[in-house]
N, C-alpha and C. Protein backbone atom coordinates (compact mmCIF):
# COMPACT_ATOMS: atom_id res chain seq x y z
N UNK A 1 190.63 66.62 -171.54
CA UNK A 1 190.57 65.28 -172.09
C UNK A 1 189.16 65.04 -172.60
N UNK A 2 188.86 64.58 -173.91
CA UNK A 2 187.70 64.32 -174.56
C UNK A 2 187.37 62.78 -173.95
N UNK A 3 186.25 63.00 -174.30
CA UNK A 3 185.68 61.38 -173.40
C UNK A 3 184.23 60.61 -173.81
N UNK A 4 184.07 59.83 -174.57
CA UNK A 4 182.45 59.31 -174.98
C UNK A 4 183.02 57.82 -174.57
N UNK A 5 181.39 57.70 -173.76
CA UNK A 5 181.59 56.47 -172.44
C UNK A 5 180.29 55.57 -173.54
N UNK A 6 179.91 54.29 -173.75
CA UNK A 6 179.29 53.98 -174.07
C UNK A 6 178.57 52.89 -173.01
N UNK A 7 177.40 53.05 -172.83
CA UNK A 7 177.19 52.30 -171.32
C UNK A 7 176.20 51.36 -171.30
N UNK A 8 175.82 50.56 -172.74
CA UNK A 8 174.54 49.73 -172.56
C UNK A 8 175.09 48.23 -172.47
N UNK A 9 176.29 47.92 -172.94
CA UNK A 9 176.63 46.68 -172.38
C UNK A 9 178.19 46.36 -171.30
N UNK A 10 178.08 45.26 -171.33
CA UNK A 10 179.33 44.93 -170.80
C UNK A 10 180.88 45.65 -171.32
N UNK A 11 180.79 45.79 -172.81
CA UNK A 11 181.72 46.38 -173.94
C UNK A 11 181.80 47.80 -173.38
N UNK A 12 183.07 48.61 -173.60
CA UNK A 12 182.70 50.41 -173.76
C UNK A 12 183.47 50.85 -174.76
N UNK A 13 182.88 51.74 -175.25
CA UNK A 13 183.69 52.39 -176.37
C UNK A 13 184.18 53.69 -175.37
N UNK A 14 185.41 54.16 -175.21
CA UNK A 14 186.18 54.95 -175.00
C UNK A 14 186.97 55.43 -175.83
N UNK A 15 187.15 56.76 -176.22
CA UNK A 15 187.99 56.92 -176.66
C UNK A 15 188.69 58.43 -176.26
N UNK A 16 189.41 58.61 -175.99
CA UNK A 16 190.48 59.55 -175.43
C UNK A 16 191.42 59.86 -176.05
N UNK A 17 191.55 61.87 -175.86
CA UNK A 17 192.74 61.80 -176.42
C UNK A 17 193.85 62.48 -175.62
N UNK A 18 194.75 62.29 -175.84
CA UNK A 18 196.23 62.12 -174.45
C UNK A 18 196.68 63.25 -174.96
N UNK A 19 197.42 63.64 -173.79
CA UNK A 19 198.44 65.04 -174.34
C UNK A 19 199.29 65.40 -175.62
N UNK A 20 199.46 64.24 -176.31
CA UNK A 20 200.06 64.58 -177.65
C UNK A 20 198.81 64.70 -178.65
N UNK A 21 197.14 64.63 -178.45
CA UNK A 21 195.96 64.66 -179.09
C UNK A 21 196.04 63.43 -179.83
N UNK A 22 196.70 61.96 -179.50
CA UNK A 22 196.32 61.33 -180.24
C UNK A 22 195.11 60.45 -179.89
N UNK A 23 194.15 59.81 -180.91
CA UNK A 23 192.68 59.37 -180.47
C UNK A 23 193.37 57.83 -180.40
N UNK A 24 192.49 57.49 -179.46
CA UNK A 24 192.59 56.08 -179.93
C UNK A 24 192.28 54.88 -180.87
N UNK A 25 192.94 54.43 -180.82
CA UNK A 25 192.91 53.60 -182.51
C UNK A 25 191.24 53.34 -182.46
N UNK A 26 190.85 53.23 -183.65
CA UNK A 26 189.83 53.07 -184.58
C UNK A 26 189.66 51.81 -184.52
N UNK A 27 190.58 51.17 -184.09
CA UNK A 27 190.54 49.17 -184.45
C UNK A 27 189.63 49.53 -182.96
N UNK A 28 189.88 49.71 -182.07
CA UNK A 28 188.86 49.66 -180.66
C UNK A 28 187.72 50.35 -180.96
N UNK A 29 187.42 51.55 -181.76
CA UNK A 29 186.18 51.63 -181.68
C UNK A 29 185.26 50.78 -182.41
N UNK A 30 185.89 50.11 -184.01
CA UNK A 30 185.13 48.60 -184.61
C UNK A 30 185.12 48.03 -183.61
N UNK A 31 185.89 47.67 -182.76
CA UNK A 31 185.76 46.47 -182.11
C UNK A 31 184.34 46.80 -181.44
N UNK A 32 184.01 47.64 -180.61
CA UNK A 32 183.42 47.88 -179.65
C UNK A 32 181.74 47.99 -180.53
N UNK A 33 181.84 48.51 -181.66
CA UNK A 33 180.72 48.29 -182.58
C UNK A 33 180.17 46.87 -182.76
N UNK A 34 180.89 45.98 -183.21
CA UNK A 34 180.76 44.70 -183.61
C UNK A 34 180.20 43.71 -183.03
N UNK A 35 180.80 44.24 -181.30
CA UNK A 35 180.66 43.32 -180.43
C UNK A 35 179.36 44.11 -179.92
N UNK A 36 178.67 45.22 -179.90
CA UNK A 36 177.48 45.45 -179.57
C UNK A 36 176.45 45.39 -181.01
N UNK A 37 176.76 44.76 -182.42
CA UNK A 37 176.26 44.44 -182.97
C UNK A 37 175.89 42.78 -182.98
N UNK A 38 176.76 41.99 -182.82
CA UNK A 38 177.09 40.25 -182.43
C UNK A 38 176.78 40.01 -181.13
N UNK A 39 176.35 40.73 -179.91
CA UNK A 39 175.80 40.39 -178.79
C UNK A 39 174.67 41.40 -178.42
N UNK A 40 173.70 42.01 -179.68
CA UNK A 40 172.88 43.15 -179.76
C UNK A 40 171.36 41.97 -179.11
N UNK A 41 170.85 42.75 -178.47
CA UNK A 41 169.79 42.40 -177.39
C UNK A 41 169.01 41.47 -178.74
N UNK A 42 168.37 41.81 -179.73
CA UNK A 42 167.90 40.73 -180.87
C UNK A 42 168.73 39.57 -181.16
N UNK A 43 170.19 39.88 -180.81
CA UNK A 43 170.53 38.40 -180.93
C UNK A 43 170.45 37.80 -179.96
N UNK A 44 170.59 38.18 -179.22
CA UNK A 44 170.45 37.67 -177.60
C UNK A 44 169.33 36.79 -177.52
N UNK A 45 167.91 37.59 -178.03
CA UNK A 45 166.56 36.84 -178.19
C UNK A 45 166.64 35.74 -178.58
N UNK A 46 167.32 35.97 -179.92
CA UNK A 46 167.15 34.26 -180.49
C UNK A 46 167.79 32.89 -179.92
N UNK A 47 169.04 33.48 -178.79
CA UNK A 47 168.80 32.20 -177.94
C UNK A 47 168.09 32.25 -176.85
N UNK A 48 167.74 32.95 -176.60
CA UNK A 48 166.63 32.89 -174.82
C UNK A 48 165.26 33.30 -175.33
N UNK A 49 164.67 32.64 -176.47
CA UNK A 49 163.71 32.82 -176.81
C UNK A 49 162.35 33.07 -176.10
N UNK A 50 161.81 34.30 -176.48
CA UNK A 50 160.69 34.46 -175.47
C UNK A 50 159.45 33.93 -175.19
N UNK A 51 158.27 34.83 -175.12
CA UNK A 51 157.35 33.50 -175.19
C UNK A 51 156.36 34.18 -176.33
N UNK A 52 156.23 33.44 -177.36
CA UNK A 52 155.98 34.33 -178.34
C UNK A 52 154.08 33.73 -178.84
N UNK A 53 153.03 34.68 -178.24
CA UNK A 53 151.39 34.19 -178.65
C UNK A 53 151.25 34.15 -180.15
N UNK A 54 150.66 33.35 -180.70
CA UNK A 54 150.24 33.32 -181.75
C UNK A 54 149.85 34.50 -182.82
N UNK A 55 149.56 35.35 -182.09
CA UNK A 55 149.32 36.74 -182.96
C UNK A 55 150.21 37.82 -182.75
N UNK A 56 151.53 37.17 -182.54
CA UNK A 56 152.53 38.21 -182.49
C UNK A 56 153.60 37.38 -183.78
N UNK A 57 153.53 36.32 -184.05
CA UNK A 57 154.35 35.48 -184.97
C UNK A 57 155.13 36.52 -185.87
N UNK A 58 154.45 37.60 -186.27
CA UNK A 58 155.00 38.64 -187.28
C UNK A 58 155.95 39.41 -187.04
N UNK A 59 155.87 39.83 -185.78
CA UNK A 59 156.96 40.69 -184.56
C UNK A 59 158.24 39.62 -184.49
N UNK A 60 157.72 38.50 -184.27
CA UNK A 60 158.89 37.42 -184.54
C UNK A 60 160.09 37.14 -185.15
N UNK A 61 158.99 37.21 -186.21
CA UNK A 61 160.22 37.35 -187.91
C UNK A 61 160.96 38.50 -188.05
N UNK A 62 160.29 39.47 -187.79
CA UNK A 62 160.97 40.71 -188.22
C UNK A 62 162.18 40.59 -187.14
N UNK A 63 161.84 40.20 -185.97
CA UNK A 63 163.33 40.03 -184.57
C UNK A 63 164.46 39.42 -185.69
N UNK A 64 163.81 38.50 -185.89
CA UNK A 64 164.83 37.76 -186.49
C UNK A 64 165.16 37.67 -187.19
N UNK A 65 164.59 38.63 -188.67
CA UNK A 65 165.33 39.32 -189.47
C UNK A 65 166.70 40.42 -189.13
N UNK A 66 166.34 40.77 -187.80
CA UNK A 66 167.03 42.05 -187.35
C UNK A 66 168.55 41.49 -186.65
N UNK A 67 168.30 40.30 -185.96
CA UNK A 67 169.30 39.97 -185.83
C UNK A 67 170.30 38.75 -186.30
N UNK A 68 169.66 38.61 -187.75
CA UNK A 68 170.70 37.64 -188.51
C UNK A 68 171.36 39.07 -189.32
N UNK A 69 170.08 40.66 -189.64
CA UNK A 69 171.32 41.45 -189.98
C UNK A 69 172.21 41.56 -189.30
N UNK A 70 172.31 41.71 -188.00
CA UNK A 70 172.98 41.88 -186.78
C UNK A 70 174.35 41.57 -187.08
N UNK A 71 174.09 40.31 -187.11
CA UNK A 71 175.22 39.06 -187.27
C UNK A 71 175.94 39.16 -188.32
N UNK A 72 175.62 39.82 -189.54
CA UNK A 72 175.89 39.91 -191.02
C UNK A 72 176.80 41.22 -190.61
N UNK A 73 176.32 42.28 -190.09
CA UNK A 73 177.11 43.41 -189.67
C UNK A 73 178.47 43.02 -188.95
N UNK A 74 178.40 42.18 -188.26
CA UNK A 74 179.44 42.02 -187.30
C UNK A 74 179.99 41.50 -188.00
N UNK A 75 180.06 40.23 -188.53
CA UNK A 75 180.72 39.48 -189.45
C UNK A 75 181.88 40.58 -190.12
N UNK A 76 181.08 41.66 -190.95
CA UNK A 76 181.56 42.13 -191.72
C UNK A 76 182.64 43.37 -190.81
N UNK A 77 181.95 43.84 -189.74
CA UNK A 77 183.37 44.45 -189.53
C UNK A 77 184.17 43.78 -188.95
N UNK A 78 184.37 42.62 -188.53
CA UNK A 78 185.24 41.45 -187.57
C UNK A 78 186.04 41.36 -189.13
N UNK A 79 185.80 41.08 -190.30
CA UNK A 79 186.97 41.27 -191.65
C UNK A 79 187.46 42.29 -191.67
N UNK A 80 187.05 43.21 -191.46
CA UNK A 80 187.90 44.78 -191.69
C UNK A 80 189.00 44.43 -190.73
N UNK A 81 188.24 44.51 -189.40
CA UNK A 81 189.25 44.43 -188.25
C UNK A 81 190.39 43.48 -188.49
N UNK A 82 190.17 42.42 -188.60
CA UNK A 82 190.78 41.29 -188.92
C UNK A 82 192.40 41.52 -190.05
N UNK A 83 191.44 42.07 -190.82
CA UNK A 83 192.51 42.60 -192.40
C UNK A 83 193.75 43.69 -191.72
N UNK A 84 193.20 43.98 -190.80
CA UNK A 84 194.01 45.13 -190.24
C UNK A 84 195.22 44.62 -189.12
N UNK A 85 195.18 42.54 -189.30
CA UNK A 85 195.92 42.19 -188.76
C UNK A 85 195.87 42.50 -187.41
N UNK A 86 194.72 42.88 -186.94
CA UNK A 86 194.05 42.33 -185.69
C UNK A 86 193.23 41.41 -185.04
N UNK A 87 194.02 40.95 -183.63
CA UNK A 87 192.72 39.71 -183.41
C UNK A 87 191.72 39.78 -182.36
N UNK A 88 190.61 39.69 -182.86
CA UNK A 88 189.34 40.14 -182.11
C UNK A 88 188.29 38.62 -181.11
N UNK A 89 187.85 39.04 -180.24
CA UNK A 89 186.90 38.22 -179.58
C UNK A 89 185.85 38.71 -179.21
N UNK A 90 184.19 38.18 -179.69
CA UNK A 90 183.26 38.49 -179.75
C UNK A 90 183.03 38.65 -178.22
N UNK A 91 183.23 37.68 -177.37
CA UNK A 91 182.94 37.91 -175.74
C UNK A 91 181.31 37.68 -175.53
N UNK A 92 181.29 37.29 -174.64
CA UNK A 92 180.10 37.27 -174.12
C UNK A 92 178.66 38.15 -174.08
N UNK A 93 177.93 37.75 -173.62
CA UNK A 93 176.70 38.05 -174.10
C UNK A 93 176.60 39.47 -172.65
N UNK A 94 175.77 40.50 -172.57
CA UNK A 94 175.88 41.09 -171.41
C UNK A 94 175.17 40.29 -170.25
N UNK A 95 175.78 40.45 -169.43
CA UNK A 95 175.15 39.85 -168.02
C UNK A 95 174.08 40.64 -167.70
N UNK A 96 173.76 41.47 -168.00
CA UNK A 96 172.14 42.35 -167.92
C UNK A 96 171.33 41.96 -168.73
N UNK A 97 171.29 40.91 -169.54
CA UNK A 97 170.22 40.68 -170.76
C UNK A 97 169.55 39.14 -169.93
N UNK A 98 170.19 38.62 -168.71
CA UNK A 98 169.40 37.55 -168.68
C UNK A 98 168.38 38.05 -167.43
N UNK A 99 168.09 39.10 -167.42
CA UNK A 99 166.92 40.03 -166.76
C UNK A 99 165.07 39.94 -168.13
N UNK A 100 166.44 39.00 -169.28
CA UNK A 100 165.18 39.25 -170.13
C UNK A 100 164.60 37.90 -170.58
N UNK A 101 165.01 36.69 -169.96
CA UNK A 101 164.77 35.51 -169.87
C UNK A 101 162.86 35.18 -169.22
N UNK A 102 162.67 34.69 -169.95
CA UNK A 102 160.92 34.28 -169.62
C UNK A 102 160.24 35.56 -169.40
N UNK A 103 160.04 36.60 -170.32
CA UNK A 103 159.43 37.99 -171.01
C UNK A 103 158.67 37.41 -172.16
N UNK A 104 157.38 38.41 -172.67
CA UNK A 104 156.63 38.51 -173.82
C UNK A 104 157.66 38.66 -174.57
N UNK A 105 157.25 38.02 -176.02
CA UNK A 105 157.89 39.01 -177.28
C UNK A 105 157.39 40.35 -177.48
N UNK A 106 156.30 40.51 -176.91
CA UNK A 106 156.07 42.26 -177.02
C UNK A 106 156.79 43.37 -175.32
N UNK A 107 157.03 42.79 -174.85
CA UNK A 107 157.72 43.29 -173.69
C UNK A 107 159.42 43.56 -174.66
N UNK A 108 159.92 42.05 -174.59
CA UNK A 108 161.32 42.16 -175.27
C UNK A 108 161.54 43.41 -176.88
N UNK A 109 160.20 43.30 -177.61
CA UNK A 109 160.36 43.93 -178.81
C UNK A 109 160.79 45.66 -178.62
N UNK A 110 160.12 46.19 -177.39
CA UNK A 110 160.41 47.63 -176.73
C UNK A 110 161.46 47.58 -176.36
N UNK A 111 162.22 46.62 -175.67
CA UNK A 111 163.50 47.24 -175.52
C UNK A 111 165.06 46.71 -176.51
N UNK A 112 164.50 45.93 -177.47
CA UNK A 112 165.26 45.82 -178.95
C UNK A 112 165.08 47.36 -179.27
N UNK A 113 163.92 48.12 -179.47
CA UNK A 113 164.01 49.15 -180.02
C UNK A 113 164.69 50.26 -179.84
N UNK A 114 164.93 50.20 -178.16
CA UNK A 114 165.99 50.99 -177.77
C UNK A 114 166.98 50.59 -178.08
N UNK A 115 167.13 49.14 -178.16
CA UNK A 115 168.94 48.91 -178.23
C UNK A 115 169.61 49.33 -179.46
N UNK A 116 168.38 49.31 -180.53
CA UNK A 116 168.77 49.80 -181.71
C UNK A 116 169.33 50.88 -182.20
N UNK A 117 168.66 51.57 -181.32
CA UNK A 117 169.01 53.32 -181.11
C UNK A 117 170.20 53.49 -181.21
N UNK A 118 170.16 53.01 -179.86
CA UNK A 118 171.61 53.36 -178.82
C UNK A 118 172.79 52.43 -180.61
N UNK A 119 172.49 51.56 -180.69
CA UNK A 119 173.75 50.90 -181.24
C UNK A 119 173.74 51.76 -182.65
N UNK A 120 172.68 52.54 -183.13
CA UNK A 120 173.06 53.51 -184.15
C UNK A 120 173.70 54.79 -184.03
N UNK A 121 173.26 55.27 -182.81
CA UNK A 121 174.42 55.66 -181.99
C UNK A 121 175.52 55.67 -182.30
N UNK A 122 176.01 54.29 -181.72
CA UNK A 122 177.47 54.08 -181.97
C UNK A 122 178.00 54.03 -183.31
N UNK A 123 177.26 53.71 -184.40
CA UNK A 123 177.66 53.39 -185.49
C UNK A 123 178.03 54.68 -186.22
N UNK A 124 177.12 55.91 -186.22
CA UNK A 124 177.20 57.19 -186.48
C UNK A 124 178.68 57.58 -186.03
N UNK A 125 178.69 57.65 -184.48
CA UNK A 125 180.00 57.78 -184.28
C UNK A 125 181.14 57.62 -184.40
N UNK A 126 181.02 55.91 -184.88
CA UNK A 126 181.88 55.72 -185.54
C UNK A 126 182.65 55.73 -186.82
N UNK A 127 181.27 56.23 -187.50
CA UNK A 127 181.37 56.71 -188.65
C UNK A 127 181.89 58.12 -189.18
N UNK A 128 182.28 58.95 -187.76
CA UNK A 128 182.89 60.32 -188.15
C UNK A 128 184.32 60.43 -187.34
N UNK A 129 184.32 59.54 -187.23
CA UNK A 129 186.53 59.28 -186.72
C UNK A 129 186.94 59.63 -187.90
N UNK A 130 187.99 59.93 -187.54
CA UNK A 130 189.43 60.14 -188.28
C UNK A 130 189.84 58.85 -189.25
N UNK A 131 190.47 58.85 -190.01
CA UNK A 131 191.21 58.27 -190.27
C UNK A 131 190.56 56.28 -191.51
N UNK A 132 189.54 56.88 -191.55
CA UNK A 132 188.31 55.83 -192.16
C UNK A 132 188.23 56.33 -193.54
N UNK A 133 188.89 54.54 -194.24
CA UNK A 133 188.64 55.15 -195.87
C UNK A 133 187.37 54.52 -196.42
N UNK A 134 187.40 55.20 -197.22
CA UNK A 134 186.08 54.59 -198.29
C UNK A 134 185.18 53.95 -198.18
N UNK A 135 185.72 52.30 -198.16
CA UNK A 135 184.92 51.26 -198.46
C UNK A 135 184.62 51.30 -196.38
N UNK A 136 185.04 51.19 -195.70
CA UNK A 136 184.90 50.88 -194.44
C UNK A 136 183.73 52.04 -193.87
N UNK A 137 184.17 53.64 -194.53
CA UNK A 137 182.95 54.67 -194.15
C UNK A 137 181.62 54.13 -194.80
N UNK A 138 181.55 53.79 -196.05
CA UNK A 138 180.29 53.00 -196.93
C UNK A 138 179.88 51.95 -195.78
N UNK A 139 180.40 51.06 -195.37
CA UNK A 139 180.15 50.05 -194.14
C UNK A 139 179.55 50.43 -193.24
N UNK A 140 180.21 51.85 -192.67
CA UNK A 140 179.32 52.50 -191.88
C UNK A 140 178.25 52.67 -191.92
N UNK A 141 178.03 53.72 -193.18
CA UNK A 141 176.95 54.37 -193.30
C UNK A 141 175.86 53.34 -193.44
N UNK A 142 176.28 52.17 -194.36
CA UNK A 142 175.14 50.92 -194.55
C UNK A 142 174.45 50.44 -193.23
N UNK A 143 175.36 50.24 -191.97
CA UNK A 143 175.25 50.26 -191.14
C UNK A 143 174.34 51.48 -190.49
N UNK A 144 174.65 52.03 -190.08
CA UNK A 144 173.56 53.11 -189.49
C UNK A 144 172.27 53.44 -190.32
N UNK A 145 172.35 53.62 -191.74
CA UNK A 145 171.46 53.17 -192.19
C UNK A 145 170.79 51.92 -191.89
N UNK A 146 170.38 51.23 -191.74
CA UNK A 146 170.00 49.53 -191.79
C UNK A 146 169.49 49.76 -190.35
N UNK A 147 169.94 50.49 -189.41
CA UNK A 147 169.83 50.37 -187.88
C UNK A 147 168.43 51.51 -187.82
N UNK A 148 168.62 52.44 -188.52
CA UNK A 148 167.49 53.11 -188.55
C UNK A 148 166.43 52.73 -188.98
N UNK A 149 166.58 51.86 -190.39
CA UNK A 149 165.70 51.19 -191.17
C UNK A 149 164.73 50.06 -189.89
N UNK A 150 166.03 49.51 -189.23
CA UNK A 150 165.13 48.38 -188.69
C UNK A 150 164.43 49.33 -187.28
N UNK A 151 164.92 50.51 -187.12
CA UNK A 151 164.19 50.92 -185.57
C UNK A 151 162.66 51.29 -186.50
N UNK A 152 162.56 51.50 -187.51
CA UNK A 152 161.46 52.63 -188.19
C UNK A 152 160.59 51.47 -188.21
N UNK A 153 160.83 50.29 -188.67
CA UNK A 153 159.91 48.72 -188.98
C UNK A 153 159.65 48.29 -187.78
N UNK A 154 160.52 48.65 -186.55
CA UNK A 154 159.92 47.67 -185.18
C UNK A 154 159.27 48.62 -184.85
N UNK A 155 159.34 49.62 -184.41
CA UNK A 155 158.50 50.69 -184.32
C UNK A 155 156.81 50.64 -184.93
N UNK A 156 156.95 50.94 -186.60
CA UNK A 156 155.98 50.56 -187.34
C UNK A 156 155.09 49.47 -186.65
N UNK A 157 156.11 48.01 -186.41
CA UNK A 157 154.74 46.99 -186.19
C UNK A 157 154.50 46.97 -184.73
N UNK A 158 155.48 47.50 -183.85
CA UNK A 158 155.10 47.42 -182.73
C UNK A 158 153.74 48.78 -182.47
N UNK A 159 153.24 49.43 -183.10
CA UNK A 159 152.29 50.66 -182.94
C UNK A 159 151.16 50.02 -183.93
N UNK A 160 151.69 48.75 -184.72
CA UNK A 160 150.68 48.24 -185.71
C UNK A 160 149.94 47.00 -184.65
N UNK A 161 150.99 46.21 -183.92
CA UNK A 161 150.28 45.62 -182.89
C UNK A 161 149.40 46.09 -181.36
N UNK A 162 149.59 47.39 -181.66
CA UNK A 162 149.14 48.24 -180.42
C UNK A 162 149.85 47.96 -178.72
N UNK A 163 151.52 47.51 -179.28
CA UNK A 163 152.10 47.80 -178.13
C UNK A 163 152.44 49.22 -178.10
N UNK A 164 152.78 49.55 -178.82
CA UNK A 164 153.28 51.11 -178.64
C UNK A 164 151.95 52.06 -179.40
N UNK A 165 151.58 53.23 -178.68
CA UNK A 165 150.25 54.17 -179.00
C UNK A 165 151.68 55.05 -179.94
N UNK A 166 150.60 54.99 -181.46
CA UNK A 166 151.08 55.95 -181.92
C UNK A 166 151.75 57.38 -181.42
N UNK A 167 150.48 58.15 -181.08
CA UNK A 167 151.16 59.27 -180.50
C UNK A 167 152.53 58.92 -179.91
N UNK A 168 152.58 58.15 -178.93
CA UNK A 168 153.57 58.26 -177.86
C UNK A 168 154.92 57.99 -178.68
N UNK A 169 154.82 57.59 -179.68
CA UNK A 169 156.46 57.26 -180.04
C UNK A 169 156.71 58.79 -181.07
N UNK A 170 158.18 58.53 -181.02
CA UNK A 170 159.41 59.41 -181.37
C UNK A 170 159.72 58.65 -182.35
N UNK A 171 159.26 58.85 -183.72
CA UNK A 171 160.03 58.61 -184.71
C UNK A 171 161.30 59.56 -185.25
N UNK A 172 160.82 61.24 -184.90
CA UNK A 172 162.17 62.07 -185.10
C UNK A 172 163.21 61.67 -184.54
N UNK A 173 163.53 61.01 -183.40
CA UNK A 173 164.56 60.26 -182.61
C UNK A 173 165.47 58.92 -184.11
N UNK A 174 164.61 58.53 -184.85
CA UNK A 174 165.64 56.94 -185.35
C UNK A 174 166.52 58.04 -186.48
């Protein structure tokens, strides 16, 4: 039995395939994308806003550039899904993110960067299922693209604000 566990929020992407090899529907793995794009740790920020010093204001914007894309992503596969005459619920926020309540914006900005990862991750993956036409693989790819784009920019300013030492980061990783 094949098996990819996805383990950073409340959500999991599972997908399995049963003795006749069939995978499981594709509508669960969007789902499971969407909802770790629409409850992605940057959106999370913007309601439990952190505590943000005056000379980080820039780190700010860019959060919150990252997660109105966020929101724009989800949006957009919650229509696919939707079109497919499925009905979806965004669900709650993870119960592990209010560990991030009254944090720096430069504390919170390091671990957006992981979440980014991880959720391009998923997007990749989901982008090499079975059964995905055209316009929805393009979605993808925009998607994982865009996720890399934004890990390469938080990255960038977080090593430009001297939270993160050059050396030490992994850009071959986004």
């Amino acid at each position: 039995m094949a098996r990819v566990d996805y383990h950073k929020s409340d959500t999991s992407l599972a997908m399995s395939d049963d003795a006749t090899g069939n995978r499981a529907p594709l509508t669960n793995v969007l789902t499971s994308l969407m909802r770790r794009l629409g409850r992605s740790l940057a959106v999370y920020a913007m309601q439990a806003r952190p505590w943000i010093p005056y000379r980080r204001e820039e780190l700010w914007e860019l959060l919150e550039e990252i997660a109105s894309q966020h929101r724009e992503w989800a949006e957009q596969l919650a229509e696919e899904i939707t079109a497919g005459g499925r009905m979806i619920e965004l669900g709650p926020f993870p119960s592990t993110y209010t560990r991030f309540h009254d944090v720096s914006v430069d504390f919170l900005a390091i671990r957006i960067l992981d979440d980014l990862r991880d959720i391009r991750s998923l997007a990749e993956q989901a982008g090499q299922l079975p059964g995905i036409g055209s316009e929805l693989a393009a979605l993808l790819t925009r998607i994982s693209s865009g996720l890399s784009d934004q890990a390469s920019s938080l990255e960038k300013a977080l090593i430009q604000a001297k939270i993160l030492a050059a050396q030490a980061s992994d850009s071959s990783g986004l």
